[in-house]
C-alpha atoms as a PDB file:
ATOM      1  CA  UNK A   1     172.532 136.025  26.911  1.00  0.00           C
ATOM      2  CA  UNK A   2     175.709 134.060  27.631  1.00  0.00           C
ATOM      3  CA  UNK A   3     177.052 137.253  29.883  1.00  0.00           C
ATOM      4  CA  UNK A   4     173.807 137.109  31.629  1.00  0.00           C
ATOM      5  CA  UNK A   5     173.979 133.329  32.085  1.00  0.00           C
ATOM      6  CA  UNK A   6     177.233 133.783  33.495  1.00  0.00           C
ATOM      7  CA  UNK A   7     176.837 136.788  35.881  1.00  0.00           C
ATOM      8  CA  UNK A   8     173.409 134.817  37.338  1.00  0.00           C
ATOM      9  CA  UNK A   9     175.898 132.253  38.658  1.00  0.00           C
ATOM     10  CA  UNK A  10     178.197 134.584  40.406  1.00  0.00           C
ATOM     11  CA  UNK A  11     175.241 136.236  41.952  1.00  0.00           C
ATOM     12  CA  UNK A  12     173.642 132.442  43.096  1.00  0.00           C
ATOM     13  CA  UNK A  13     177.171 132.497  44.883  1.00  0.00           C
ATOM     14  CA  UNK A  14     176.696 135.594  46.377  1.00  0.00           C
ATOM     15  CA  UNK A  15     172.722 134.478  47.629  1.00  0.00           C
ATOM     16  CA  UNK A  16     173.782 131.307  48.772  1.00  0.00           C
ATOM     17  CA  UNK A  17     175.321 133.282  51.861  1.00  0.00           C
ATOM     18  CA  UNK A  18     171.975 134.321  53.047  1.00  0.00           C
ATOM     19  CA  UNK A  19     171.488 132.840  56.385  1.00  0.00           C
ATOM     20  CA  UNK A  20     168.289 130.997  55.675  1.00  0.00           C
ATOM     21  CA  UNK A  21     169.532 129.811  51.659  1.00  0.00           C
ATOM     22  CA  UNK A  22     172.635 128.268  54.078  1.00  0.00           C
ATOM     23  CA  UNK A  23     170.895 126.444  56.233  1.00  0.00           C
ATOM     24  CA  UNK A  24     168.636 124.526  53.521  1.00  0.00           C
ATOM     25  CA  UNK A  25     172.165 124.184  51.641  1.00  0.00           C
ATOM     26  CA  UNK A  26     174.151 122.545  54.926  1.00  0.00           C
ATOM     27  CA  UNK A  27     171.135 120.392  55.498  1.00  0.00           C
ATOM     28  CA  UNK A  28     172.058 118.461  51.760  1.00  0.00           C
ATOM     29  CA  UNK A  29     175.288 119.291  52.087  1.00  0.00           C
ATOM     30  CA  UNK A  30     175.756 117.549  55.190  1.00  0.00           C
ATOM     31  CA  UNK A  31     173.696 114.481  53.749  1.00  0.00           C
ATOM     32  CA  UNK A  32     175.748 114.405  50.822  1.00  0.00           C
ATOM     33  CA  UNK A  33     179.151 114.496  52.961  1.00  0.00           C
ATOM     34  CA  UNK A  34     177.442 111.808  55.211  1.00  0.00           C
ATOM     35  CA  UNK A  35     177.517 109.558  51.750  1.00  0.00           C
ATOM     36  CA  UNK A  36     180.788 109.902  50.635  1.00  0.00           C
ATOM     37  CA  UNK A  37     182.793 110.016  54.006  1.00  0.00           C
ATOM     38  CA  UNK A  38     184.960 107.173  54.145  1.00  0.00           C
ATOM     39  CA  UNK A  39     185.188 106.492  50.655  1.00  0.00           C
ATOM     40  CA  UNK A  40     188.377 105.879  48.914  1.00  0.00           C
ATOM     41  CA  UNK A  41     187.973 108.300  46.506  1.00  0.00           C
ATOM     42  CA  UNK A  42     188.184 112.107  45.771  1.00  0.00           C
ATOM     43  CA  UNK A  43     184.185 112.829  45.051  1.00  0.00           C
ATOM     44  CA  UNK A  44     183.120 116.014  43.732  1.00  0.00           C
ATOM     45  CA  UNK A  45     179.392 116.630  43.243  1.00  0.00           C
ATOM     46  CA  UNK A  46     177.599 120.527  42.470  1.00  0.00           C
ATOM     47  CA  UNK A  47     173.829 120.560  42.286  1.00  0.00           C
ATOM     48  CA  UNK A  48     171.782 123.528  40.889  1.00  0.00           C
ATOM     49  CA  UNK A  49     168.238 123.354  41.465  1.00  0.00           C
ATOM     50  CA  UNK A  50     165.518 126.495  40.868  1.00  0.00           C
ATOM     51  CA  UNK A  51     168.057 128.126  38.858  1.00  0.00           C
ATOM     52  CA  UNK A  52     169.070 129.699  42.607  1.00  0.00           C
ATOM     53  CA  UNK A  53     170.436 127.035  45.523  1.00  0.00           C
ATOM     54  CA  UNK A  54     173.648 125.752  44.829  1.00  0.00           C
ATOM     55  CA  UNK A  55     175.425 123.071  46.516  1.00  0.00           C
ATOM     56  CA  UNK A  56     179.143 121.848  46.536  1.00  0.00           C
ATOM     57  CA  UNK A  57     181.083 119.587  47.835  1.00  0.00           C
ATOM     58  CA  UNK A  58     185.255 119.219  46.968  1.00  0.00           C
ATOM     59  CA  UNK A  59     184.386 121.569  43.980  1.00  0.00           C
ATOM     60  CA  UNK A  60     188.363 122.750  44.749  1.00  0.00           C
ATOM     61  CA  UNK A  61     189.805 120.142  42.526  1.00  0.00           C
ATOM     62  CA  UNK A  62     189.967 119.416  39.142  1.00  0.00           C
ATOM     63  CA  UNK A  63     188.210 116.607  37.922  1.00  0.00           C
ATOM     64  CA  UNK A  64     188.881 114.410  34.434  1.00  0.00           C
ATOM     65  CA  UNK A  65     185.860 114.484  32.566  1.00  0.00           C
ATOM     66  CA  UNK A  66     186.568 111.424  30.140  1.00  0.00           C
ATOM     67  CA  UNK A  67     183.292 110.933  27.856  1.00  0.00           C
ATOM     68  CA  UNK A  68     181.144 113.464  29.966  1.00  0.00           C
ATOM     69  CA  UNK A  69     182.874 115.845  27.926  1.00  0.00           C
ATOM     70  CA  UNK A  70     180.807 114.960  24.813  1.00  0.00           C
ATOM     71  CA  UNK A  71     177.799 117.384  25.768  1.00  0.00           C
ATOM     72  CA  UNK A  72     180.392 119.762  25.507  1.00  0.00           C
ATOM     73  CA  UNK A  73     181.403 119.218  22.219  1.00  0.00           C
ATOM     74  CA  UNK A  74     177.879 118.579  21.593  1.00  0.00           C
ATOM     75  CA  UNK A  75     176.809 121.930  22.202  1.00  0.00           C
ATOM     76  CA  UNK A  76     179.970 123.205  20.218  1.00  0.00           C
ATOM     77  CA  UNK A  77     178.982 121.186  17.061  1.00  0.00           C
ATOM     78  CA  UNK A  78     175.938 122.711  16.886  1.00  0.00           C
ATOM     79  CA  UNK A  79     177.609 126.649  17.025  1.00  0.00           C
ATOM     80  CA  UNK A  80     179.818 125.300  14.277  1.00  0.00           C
ATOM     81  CA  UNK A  81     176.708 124.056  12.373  1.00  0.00           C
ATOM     82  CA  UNK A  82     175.646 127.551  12.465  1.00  0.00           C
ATOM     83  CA  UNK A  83     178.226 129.164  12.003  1.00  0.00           C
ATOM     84  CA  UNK A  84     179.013 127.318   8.984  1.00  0.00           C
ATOM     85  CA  UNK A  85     175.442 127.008   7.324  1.00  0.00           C
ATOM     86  CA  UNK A  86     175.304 122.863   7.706  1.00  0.00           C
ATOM     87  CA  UNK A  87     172.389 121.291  10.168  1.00  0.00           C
ATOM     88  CA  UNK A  88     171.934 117.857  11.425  1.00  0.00           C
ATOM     89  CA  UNK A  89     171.179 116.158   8.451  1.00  0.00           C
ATOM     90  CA  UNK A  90     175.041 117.270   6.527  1.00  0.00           C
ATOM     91  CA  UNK A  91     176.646 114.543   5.663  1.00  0.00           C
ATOM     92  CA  UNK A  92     180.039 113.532   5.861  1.00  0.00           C
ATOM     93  CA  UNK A  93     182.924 110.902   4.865  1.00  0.00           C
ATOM     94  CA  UNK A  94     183.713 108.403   7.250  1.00  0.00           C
ATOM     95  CA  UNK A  95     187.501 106.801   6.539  1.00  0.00           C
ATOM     96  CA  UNK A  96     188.305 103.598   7.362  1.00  0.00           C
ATOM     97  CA  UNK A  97     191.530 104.975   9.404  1.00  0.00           C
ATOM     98  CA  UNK A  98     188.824 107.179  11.031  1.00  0.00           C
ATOM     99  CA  UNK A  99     187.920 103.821  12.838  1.00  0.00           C
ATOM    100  CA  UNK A 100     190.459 103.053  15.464  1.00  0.00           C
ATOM    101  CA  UNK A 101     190.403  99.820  16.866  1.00  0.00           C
ATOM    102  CA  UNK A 102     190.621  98.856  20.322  1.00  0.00           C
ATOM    103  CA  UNK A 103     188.288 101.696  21.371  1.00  0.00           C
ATOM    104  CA  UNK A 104     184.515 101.576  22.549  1.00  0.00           C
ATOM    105  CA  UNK A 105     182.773 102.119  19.213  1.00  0.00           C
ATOM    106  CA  UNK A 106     179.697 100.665  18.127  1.00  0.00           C
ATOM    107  CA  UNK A 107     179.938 103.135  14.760  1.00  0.00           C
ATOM    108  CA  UNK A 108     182.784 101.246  13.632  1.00  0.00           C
ATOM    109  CA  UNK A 109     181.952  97.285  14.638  1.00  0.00           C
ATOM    110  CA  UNK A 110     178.760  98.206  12.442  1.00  0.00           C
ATOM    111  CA  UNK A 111     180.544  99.481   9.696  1.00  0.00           C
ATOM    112  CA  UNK A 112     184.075  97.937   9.932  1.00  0.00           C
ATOM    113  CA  UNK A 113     185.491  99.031   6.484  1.00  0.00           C
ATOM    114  CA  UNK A 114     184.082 101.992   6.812  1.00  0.00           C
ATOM    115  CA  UNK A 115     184.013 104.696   3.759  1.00  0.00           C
ATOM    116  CA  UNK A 116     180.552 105.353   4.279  1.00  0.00           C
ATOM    117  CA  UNK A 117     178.702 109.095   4.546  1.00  0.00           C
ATOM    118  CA  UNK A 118     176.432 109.802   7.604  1.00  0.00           C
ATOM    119  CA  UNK A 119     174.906 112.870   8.719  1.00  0.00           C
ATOM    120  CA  UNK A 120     176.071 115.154  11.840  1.00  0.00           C
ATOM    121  CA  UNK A 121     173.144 114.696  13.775  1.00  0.00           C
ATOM    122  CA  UNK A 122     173.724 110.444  13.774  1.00  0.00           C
ATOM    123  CA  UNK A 123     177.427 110.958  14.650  1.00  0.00           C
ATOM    124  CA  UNK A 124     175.965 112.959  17.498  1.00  0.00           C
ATOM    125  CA  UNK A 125     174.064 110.597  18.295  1.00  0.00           C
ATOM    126  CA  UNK A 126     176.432 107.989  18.767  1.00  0.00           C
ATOM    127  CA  UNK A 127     178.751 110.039  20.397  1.00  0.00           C
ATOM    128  CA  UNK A 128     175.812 111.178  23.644  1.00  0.00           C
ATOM    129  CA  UNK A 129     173.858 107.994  23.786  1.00  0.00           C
ATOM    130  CA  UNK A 130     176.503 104.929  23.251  1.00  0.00           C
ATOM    131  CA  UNK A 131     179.310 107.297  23.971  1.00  0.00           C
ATOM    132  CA  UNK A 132     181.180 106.326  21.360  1.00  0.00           C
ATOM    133  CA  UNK A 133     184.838 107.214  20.645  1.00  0.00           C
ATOM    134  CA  UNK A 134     184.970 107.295  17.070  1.00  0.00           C
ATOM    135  CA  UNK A 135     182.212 109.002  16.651  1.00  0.00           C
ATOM    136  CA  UNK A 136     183.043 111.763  19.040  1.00  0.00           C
ATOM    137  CA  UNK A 137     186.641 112.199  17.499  1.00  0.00           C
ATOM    138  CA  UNK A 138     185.170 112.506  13.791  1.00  0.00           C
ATOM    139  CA  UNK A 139     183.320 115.087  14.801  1.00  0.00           C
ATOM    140  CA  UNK A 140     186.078 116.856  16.712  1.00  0.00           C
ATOM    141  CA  UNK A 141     187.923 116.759  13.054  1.00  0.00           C
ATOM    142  CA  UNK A 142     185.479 117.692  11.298  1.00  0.00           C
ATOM    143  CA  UNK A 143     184.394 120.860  13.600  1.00  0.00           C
ATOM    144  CA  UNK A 144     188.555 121.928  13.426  1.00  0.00           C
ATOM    145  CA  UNK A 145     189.829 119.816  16.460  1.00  0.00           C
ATOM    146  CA  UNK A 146     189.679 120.059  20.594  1.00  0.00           C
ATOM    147  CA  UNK A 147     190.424 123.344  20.877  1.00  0.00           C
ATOM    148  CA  UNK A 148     186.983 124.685  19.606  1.00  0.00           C
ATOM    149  CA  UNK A 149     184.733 122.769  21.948  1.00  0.00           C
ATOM    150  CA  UNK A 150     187.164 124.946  24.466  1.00  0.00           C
ATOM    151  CA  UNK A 151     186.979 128.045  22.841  1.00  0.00           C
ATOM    152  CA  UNK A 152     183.063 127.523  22.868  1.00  0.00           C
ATOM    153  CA  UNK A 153     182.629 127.213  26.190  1.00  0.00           C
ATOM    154  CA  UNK A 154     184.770 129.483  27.426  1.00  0.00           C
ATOM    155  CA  UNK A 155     183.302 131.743  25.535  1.00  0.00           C
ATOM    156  CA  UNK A 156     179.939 130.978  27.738  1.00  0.00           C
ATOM    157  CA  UNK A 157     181.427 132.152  30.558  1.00  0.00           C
ATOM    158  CA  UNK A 158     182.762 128.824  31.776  1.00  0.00           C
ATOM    159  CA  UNK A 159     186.019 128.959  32.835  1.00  0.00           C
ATOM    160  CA  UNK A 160     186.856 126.218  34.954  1.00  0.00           C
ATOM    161  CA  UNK A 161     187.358 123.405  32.676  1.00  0.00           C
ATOM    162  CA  UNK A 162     189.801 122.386  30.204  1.00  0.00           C
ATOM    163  CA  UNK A 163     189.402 120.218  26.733  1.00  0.00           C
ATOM    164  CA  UNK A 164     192.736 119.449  24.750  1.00  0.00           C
ATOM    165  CA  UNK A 165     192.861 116.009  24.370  1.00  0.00           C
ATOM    166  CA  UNK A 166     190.504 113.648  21.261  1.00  0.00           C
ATOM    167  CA  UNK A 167     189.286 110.303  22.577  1.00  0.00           C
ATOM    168  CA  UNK A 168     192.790 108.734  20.512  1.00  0.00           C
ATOM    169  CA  UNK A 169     194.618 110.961  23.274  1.00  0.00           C
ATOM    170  CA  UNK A 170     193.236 109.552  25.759  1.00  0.00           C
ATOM    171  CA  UNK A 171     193.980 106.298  24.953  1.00  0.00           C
ATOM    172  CA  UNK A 172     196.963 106.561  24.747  1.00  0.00           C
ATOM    173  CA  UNK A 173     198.341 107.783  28.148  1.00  0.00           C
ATOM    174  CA  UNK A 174     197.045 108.081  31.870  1.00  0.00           C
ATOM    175  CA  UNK A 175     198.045 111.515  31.738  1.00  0.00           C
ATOM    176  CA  UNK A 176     196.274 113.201  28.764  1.00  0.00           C
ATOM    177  CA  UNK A 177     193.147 112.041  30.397  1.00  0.00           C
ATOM    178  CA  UNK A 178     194.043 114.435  33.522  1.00  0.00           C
ATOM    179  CA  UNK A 179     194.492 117.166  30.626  1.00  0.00           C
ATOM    180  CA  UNK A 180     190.485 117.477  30.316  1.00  0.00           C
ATOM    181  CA  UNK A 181     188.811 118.070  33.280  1.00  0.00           C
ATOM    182  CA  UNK A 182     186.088 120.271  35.219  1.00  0.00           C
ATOM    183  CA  UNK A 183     185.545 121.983  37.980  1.00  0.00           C
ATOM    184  CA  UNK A 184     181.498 119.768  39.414  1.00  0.00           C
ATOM    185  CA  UNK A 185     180.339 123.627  39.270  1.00  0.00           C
ATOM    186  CA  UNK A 186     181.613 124.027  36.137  1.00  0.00           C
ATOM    187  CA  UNK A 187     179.367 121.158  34.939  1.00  0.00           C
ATOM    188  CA  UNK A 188     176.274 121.992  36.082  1.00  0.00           C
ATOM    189  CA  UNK A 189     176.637 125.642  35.101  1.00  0.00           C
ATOM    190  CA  UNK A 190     177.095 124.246  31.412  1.00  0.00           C
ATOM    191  CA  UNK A 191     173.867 122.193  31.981  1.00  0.00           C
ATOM    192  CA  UNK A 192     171.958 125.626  33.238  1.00  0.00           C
ATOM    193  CA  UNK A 193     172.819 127.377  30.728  1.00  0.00           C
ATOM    194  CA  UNK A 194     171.628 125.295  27.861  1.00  0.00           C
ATOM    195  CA  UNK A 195     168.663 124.796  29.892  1.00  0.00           C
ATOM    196  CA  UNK A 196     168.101 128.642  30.635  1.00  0.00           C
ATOM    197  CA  UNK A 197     168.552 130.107  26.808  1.00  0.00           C
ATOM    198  CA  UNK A 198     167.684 129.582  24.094  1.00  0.00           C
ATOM    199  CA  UNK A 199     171.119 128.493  22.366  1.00  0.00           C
ATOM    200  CA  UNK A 200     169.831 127.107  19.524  1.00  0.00           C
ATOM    201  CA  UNK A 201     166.698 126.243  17.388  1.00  0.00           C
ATOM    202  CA  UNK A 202     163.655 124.430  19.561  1.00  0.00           C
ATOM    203  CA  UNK A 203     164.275 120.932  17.381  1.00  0.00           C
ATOM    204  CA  UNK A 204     168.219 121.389  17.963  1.00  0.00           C
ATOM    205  CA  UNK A 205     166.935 121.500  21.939  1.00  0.00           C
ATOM    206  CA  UNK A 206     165.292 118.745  21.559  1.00  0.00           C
ATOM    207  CA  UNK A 207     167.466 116.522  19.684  1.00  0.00           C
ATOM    208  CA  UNK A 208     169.812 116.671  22.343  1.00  0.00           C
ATOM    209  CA  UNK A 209     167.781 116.704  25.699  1.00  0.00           C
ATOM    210  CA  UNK A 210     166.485 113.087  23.817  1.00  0.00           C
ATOM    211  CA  UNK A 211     169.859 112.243  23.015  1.00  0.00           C
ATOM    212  CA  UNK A 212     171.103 112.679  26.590  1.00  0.00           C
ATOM    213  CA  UNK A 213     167.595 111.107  27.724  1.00  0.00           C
ATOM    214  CA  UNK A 214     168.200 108.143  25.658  1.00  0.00           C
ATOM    215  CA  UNK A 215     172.124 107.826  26.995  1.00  0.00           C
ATOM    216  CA  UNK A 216     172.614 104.166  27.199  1.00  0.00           C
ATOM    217  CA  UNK A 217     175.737 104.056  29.560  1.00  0.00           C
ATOM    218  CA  UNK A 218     175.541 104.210  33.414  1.00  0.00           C
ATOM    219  CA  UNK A 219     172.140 103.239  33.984  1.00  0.00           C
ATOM    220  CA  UNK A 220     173.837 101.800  37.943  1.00  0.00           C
ATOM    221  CA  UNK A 221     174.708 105.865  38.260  1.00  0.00           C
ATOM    222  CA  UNK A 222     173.165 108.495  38.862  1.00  0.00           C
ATOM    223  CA  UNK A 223     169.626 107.130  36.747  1.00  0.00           C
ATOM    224  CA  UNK A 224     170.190 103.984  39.458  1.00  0.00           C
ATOM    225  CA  UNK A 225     169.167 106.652  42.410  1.00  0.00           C
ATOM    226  CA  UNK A 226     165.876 107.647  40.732  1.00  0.00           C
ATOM    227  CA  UNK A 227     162.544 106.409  40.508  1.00  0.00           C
ATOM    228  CA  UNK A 228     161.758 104.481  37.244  1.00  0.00           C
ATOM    229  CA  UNK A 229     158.813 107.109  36.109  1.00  0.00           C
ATOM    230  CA  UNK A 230     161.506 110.254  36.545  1.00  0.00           C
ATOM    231  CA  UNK A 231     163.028 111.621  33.147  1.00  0.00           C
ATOM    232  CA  UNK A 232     167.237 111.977  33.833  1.00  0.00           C
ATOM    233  CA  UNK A 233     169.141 113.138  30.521  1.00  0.00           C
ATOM    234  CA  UNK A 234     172.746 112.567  31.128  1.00  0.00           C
ATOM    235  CA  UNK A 235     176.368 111.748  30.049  1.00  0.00           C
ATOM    236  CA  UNK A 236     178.784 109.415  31.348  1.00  0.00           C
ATOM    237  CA  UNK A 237     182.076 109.022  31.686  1.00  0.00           C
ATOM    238  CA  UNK A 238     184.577 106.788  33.204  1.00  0.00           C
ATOM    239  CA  UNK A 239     188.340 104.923  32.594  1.00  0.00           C
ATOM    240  CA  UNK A 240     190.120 102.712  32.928  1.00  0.00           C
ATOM    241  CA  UNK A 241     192.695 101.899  36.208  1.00  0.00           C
ATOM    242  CA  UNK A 242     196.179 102.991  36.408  1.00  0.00           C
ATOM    243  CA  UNK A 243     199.131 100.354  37.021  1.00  0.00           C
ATOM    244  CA  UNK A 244     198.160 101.613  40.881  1.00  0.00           C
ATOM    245  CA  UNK A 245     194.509  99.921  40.867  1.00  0.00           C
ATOM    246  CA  UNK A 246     193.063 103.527  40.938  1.00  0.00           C
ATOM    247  CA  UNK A 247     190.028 104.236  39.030  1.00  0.00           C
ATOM    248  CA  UNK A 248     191.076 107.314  36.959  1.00  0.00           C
ATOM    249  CA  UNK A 249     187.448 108.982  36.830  1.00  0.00           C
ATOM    250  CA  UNK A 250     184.084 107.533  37.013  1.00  0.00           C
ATOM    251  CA  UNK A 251     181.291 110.582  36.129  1.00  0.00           C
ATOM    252  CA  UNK A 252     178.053 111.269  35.443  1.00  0.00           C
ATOM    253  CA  UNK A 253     176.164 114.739  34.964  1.00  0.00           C
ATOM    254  CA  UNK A 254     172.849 115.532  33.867  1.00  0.00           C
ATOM    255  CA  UNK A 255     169.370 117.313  34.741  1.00  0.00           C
ATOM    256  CA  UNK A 256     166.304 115.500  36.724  1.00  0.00           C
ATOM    257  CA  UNK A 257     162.734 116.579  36.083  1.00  0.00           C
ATOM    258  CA  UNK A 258     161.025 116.220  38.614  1.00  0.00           C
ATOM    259  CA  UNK A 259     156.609 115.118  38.844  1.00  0.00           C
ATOM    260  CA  UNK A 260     155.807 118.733  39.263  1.00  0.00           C
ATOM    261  CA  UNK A 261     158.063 119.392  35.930  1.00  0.00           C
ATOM    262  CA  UNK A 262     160.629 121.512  38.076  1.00  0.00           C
ATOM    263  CA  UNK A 263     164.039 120.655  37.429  1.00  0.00           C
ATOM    264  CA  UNK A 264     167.788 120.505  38.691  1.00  0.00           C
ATOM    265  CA  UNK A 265     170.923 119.661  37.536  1.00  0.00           C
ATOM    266  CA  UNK A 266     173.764 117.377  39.236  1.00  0.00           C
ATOM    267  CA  UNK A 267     176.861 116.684  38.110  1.00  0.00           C
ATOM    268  CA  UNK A 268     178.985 114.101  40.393  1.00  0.00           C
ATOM    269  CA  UNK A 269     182.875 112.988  39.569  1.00  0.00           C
ATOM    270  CA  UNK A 270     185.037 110.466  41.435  1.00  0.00           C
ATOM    271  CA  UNK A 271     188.532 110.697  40.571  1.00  0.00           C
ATOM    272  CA  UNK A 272     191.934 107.994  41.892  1.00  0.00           C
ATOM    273  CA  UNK A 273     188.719 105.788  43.743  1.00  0.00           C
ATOM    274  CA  UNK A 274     190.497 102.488  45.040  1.00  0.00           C
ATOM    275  CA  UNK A 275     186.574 101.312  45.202  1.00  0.00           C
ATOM    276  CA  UNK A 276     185.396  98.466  42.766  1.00  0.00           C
ATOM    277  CA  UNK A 277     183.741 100.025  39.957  1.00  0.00           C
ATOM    278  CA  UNK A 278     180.467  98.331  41.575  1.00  0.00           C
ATOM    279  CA  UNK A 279     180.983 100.493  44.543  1.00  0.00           C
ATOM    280  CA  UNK A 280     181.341 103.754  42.452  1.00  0.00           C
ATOM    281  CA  UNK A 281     178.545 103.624  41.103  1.00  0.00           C
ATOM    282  CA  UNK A 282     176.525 102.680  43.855  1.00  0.00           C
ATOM    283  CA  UNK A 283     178.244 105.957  45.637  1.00  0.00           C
ATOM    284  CA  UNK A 284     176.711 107.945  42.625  1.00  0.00           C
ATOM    285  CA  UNK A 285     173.619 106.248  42.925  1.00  0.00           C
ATOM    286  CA  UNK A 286     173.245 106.727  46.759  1.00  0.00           C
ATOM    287  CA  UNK A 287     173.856 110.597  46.433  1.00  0.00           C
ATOM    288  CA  UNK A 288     171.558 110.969  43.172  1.00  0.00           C
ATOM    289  CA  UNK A 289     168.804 109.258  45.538  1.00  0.00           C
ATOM    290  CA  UNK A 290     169.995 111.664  48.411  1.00  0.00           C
ATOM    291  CA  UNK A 291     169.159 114.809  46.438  1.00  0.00           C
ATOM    292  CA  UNK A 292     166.113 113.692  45.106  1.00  0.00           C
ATOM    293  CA  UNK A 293     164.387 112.867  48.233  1.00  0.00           C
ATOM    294  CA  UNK A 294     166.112 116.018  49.761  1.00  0.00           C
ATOM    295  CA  UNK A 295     164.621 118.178  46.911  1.00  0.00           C
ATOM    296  CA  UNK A 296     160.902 116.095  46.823  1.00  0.00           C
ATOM    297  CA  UNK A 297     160.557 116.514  50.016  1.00  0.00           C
ATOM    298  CA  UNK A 298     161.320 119.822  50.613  1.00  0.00           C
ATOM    299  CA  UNK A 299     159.553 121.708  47.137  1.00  0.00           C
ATOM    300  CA  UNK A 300     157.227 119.232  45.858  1.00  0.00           C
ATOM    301  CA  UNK A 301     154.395 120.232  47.203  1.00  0.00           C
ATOM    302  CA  UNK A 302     155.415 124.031  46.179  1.00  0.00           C
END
């Protein structure tokens, strides 16, 4: 299943040279470039939508992925879970010195001398819908560190993206945060795939498409470019600004479902923007809105 996931990519490459796929891809494509031309930013976006018609734009670079990297590990925590004969319910120690200050972490200001047990699937949540730090980082340790998350998903085919560094990493330096990134392709290849197979157990599935549904950062993203009544399951991620002014990253990646229940996935990442953080996420906003109207208008009534 993940080899088949994997080829089915390659070959939506390989269709999205026929001459009349092309032309329905420049049309967005040229929308999308419309949106971010002039920008002071890098913006990478990759769209998947009916599993076939791919778009890119500046999917050459490589992108840090800051908290948007928590599905990952998501998904990775769940293979260890299996692996290991534990489910969302296992419980484990929290340490106080497991709660680092100074970082976003609603976990820890609501238990602040910690030593307290809670299961897997609550540190998950935590982790995908306040995109905590702590959280995410305990479960890293617990799971054997960065470096399976990677394994995992390479493992799914995925090449194009890198995960070495714990949330404490990346707080510490500028440059471990450019040590995780993605490839926007890369993202939304990860989102296909758990969407496609069946990777795990139905209430597994749906404990994270709520958790990611539920996601309570970025609502001025990508969710900002959507109608109110249309489900968006994402995750965030953004930094903070080097001694420069540039934003470091500012991300968001997730799947839309839209009234007729089809779907797509869109991933979009802005990396060194000298825009306000206002106008980021009103870029990411503008091309969510883009797509969907591209998309509604063009297979809704399919």
């Amino acid at each position: 299943m993940k080899i088949t996931i994997h080829i089915l990519f390659y070959l939506l490459l390989l269709i999205s040279s026929v001459t009349q796929r092309a032309a329905a891809q420049e049309t967005l494509g040229h929308q999308l470039r419309q949106v971010i031309n002039g920008k002071a930013a890098t913006v990478g976006v990759a769209v998947i939508f009916k599993g076939s018609e791919l778009i890119s734009i500046n999917n050459m670079y490589r992108y840090p992925m800051m908290s948007t990297y928590k599905f990952h590990q998501a998904l990775s925590v769940i293979d260890y879970l299996h692996k290991h004969n534990e489910n969302l319910a296992t419980e484990i120690l929290v340490k106080k010195s497991d709660l680092l200050a100074n970082t976003h972490s609603p976990l820890r200001d609501a238990n602040p001398n910690g030593n307290f047990e809670i299961t897997i699937g609550d540190l998950l949540k935590y982790s995908l819908i306040d995109s905590d730090n702590n959280a995410c980082d305990i479960l890293f340790k617990h799971i054997g560190g960065v470096q399976v998350t990677e394994k995992y998903i390479h493992g799914l085919g995925i090449k194009d993206v890198a995960i070495s560094q714990t949330e404490a990493k990346m707080m510490e330096s500028e440059n471990n945060c450019m040590l995780n990134w993605t490839k926007p392709s890369a993202a939304v290849l990860l989102l296909e795939t758990f969407l496609q197979n069946q990777m795990f157990n139905k209430n597994e599935i749906l404990f994270l498409e709520r958790a990611m549904a539920d996601c309570k950062t970025g609502n001025d993203k990508l969710k900002a470019g959507l109608p109110k009544q249309v489900l968006f399951a994402h995750k965030t991620g953004s930094s903070g600004r080097n001694e420069f002014g540039y934003k470091i990253a500012d991300n968001d990646m997730g799947f839309v479902v839209l009234p007729n229940g089809q779907y797509y996935t869109i991933a979009v990442f802005v990396m060194n923007s000298r825009e306000t953080d206002k106008e980021n996420a009103k870029l990411m906003a503008d091309i969510s809105r883009t797509v969907y109207e591209y998309f509604i208008k063009k297979y809704y009534k399919q």
